[in-house]
N, C-alpha and C. Protein backbone atom coordinates (compact mmCIF):
# COMPACT_ATOMS: atom_id res chain seq x y z
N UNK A 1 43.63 147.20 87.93
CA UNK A 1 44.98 147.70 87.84
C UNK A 1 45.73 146.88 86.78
N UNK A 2 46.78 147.96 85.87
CA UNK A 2 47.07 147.08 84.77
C UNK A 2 48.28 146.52 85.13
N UNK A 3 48.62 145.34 84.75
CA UNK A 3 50.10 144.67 84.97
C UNK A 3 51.27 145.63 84.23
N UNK A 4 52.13 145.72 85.08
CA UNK A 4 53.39 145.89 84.04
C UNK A 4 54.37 145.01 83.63
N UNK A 5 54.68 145.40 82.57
CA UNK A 5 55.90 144.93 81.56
C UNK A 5 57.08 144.59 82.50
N UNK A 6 58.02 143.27 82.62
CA UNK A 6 58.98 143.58 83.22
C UNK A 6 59.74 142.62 82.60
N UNK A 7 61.41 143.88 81.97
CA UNK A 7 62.26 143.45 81.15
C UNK A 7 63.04 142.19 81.89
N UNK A 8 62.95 141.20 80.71
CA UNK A 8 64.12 139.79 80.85
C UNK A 8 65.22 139.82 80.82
N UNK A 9 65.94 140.35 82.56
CA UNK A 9 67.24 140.66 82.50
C UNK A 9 67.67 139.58 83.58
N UNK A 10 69.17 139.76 83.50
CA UNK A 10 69.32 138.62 84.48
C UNK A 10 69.48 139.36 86.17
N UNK A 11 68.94 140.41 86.01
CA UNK A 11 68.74 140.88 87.88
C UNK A 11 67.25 140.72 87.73
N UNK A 12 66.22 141.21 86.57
CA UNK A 12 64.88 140.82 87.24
C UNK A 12 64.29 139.46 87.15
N UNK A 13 64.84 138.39 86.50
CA UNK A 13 64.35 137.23 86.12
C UNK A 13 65.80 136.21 85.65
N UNK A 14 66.75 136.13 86.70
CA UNK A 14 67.76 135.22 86.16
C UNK A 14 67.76 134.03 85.97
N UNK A 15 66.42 132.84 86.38
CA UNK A 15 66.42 131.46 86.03
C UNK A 15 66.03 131.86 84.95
N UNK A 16 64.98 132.69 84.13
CA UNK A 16 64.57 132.76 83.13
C UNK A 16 65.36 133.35 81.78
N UNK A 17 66.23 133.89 82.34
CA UNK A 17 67.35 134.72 81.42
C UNK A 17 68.23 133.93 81.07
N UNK A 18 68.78 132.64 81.89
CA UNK A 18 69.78 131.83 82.16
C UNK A 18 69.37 131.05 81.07
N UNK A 19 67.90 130.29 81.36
CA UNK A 19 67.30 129.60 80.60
C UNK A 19 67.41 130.09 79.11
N UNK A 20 66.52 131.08 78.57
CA UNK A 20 66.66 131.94 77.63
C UNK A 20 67.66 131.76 76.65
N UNK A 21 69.26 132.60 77.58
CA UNK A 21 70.10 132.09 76.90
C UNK A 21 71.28 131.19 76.68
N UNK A 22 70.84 129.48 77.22
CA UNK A 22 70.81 128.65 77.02
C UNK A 22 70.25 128.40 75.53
N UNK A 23 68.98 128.49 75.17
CA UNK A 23 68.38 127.70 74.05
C UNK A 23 68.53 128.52 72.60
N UNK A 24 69.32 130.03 73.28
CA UNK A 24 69.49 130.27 72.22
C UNK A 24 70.88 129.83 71.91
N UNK A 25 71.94 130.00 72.77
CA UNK A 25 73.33 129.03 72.57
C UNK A 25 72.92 128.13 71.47
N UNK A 26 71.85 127.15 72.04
CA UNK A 26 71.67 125.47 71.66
C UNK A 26 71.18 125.55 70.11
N UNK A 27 70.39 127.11 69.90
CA UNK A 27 69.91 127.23 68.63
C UNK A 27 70.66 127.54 67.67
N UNK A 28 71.57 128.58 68.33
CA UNK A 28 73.18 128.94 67.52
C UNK A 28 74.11 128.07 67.27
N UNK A 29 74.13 126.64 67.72
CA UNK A 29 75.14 125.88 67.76
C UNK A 29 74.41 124.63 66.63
N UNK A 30 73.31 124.58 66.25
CA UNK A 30 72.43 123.99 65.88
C UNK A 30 72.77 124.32 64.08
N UNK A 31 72.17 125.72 63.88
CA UNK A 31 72.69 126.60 62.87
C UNK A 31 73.91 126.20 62.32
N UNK A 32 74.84 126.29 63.10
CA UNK A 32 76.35 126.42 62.82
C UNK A 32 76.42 125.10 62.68
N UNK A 33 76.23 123.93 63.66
CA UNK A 33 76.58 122.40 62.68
C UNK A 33 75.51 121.93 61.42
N UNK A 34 74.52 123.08 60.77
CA UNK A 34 73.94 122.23 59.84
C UNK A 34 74.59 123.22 58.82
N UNK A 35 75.30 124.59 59.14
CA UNK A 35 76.30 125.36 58.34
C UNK A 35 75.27 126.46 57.84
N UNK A 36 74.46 126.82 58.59
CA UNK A 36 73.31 127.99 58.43
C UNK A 36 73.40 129.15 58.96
N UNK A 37 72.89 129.96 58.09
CA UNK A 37 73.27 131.38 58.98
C UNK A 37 72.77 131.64 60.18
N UNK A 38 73.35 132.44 60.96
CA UNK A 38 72.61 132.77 62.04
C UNK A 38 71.37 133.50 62.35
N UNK A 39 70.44 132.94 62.84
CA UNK A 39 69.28 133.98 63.00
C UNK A 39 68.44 133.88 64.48
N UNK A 40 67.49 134.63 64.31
CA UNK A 40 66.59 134.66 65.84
C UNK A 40 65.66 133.97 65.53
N UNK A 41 64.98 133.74 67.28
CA UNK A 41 63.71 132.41 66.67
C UNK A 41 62.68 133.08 66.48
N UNK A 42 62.44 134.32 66.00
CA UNK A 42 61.41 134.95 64.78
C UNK A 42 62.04 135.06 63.74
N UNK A 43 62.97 134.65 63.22
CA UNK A 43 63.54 134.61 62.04
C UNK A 43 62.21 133.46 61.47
N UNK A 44 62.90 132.56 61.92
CA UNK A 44 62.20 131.00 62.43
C UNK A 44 60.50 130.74 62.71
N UNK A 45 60.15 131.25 62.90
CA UNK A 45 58.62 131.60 63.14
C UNK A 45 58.64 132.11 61.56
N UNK A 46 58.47 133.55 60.62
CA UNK A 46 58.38 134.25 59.87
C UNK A 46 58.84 132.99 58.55
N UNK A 47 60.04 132.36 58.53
CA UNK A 47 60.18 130.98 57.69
C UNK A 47 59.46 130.29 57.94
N UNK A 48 59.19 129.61 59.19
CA UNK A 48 57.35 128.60 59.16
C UNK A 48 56.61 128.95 58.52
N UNK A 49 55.86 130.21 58.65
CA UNK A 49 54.85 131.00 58.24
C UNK A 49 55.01 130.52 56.67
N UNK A 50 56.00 131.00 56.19
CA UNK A 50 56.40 131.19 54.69
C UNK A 50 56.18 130.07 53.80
N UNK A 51 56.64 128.94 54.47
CA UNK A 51 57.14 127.35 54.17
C UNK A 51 55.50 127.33 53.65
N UNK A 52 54.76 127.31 54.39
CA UNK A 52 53.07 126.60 54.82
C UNK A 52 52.72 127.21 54.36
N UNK A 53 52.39 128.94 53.96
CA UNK A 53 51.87 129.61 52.84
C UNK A 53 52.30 128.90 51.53
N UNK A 54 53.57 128.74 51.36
CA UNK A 54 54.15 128.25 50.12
C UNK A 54 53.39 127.05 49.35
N UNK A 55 52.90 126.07 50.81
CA UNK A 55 52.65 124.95 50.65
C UNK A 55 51.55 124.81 50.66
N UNK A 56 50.31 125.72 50.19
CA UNK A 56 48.97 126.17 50.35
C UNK A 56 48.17 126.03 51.72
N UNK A 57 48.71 125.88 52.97
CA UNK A 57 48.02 126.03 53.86
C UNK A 57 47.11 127.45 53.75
N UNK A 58 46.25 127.23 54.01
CA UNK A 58 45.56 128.48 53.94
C UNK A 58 45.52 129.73 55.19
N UNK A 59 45.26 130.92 54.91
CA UNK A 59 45.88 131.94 55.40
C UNK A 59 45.41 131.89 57.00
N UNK A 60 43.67 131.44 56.77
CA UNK A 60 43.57 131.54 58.46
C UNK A 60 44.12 130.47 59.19
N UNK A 61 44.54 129.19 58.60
CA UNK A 61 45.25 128.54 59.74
C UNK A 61 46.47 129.08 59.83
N UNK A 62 47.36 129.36 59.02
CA UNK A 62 48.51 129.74 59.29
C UNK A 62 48.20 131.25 60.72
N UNK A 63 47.61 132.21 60.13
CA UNK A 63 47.30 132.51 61.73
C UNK A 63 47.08 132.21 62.69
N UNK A 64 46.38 131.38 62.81
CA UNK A 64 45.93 130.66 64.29
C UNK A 64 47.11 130.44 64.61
N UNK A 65 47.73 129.67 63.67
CA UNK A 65 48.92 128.89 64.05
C UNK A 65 50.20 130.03 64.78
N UNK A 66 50.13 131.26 64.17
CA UNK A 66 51.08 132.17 64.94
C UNK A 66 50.33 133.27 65.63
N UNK A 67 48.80 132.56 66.08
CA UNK A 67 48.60 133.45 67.39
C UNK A 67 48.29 134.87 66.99
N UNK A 68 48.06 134.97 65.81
CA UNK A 68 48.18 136.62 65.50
C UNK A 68 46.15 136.54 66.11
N UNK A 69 46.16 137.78 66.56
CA UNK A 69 44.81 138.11 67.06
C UNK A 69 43.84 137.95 65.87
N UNK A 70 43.97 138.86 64.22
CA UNK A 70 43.22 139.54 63.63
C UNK A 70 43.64 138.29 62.40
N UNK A 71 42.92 137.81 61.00
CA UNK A 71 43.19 137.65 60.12
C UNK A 71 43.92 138.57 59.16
N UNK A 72 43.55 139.86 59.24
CA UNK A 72 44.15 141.07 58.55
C UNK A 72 45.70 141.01 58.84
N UNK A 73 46.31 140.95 60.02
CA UNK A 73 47.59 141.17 60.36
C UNK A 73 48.41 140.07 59.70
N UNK A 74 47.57 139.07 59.25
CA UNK A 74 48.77 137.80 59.20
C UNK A 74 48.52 138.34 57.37
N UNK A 75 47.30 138.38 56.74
CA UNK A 75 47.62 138.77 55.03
C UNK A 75 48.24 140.00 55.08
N UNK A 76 48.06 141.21 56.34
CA UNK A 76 49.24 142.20 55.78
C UNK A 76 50.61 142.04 55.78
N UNK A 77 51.18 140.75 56.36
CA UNK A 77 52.57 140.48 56.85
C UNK A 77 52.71 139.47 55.02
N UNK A 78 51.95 138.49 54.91
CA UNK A 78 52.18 137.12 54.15
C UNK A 78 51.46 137.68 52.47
N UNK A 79 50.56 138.69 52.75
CA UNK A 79 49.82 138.46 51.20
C UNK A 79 50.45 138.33 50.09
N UNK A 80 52.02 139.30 49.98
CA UNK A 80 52.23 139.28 48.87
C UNK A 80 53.17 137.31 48.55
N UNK A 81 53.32 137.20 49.40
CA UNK A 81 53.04 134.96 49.34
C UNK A 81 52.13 134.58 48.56
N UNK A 82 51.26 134.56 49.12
CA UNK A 82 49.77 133.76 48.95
C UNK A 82 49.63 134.28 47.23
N UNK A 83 50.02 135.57 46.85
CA UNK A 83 49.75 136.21 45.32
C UNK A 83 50.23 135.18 45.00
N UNK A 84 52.38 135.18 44.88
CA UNK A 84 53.48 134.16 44.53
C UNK A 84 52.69 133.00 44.23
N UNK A 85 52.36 132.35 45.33
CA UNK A 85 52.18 130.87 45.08
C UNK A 85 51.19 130.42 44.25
N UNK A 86 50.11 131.55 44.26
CA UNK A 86 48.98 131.64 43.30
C UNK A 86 49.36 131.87 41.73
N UNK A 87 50.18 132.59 41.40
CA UNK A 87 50.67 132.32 40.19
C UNK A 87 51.84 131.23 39.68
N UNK A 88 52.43 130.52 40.60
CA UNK A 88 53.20 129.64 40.61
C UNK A 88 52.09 128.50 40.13
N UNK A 89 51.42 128.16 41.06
CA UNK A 89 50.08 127.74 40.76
C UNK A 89 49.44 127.57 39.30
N UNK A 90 48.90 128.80 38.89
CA UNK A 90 48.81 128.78 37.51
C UNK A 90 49.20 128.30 36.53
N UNK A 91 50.85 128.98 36.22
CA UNK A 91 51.68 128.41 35.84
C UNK A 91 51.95 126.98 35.54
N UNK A 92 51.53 126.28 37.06
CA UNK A 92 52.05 124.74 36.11
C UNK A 92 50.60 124.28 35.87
N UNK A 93 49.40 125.02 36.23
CA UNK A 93 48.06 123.99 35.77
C UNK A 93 47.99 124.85 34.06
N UNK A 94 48.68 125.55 34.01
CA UNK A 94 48.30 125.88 32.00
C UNK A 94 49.91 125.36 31.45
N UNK A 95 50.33 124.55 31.89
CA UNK A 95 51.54 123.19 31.28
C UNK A 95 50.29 122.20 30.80
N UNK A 96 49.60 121.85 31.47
CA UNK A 96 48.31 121.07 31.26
C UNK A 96 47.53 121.02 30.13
């Protein structure tokens, strides 16, 4: 028998909802004293991702790292990165 889905509201799960949004308060207030826009914590995830592609981590750890099941899903989300940085790349080794 398959489990069901059950939405994070505060009648079906209110320590968890409470909790919830608590850390996002703490994340919004976080934002706002370093004078950053506001965003969600997949904003935040999707900028990790980005940072560490940028920074040549390579593509399958950066998956692992966000749990994506497939290697395919994380180069169909990041590839056109990995191109970027690859010609960024270039770029300064023919300064050379």
């Amino acid at each position: 028998m398959a489990a069901s889905a059950v939405a994070l509201t505060p009648t079906t799960c209110p320590r968890a909802f409470t909790a919830f949004v608590n850390v996002l308060r703490i994340l919004h207030a976080l934002l706002t004293a370093a004078d950053l826009p506001r965003m969600r914590f997949h904003d935040l995830r999707h900028s990790a991702a980005s940072l560490l592609i940028a920074n040549g981590v390579q593509l399958a750890e950066v998956s692992l790292l966000l749990g994506h099941s497939e290697l395919r899903l994380t180069s169909d989300l990041y590839a056109h990165l990995v191109q970027q940085t690859a010609t960024k790349r270039r770029a300064i080794w023919t300064r050379f």
